[in-house]
Protein backbone atom coordinates (compact mmCIF):
# COMPACT_ATOMS: atom_id res chain seq x y z
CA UNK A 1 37.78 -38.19 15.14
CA UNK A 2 39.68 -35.37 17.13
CA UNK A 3 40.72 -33.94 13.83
CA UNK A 4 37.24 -33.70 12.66
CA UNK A 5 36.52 -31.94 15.58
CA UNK A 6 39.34 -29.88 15.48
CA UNK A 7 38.66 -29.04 12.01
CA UNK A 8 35.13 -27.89 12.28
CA UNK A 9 34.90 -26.32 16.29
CA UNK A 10 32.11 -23.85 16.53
CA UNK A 11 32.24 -20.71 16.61
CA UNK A 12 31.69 -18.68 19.68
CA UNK A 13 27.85 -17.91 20.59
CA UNK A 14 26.65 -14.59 20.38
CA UNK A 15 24.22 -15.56 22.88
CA UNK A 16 26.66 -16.33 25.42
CA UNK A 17 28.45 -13.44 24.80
CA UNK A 18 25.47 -11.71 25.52
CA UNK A 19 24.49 -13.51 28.56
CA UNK A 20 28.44 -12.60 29.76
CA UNK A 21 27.76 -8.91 29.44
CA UNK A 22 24.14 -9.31 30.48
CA UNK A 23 26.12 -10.52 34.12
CA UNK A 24 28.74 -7.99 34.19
CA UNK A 25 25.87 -5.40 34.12
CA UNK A 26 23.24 -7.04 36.83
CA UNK A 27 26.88 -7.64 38.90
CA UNK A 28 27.52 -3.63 38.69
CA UNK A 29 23.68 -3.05 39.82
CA UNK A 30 24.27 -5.14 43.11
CA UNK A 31 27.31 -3.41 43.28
CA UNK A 32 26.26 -0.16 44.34
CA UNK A 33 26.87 1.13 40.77
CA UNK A 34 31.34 1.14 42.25
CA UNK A 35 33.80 0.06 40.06
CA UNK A 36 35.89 0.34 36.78
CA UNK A 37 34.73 2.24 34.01
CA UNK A 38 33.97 -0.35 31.25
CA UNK A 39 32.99 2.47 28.67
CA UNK A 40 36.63 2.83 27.34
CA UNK A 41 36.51 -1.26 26.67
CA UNK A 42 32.99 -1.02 25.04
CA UNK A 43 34.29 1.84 22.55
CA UNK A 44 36.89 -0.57 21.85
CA UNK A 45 34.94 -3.44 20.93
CA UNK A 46 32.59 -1.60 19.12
CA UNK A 47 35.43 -0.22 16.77
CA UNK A 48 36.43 -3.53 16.43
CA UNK A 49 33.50 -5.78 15.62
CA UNK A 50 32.24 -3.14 13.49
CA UNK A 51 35.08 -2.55 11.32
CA UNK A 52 34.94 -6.30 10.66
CA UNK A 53 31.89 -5.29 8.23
CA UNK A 54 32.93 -1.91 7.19
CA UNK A 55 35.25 1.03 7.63
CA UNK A 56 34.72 3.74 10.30
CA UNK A 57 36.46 5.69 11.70
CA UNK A 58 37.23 6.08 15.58
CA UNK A 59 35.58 9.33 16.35
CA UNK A 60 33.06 8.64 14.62
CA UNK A 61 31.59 6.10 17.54
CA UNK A 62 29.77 8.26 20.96
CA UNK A 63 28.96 6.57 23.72
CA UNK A 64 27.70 8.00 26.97
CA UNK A 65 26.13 6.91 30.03
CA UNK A 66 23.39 8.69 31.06
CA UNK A 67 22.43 8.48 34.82
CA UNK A 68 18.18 9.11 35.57
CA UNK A 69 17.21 8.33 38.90
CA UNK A 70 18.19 4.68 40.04
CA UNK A 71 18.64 4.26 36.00
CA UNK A 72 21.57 3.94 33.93
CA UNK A 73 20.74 4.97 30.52
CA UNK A 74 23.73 3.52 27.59
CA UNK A 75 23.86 5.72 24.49
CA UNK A 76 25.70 4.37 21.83
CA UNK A 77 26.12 7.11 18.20
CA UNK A 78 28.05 5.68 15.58
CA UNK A 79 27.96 7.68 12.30
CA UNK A 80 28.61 5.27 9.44
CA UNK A 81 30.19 6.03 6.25
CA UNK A 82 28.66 6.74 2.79
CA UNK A 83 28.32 3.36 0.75
């Protein structure tokens, strides 16, 4: 039975992954806004998980954070390439 299981494991949830970085963020808030800079990680992952679907290149992904009042806006630009 453990190769059965072993054999067909699930996948990661994109829901929990979500939830993870849905933490991080609320942490950061009760944090007084202090700590690393997790943009350069983000850009990473974003080249990543999108090149898994198609090519693009590196500068061709923007992301800025955008601070308005006691808000923390996240803008994320990523030009894709003709099909």
């Amino acid at each position: 039975m453990a190769l059965l299981s072993f054999l067909f494991q699930s996948k990661p949830k994109t829901a929990t992954a979500a939830k993870e970085r849905l933490q991080i963020i609320i942490a950061r808030e009760r944090n007084g806004r202090t700590g690393p800079d997790f943009l350069p990680a983000l850009h990473k992952e974003l080249i990543e998980v999108i090149s898994k679907y198609t090519k693009v290149n590196a500068d061709d992904i923007k992301i800025s954070l955008d601070r308005q009042g006691n808000l923390e806006v996240l803008d994320v630009n990523v030009v894709l390439p003709d099909a």
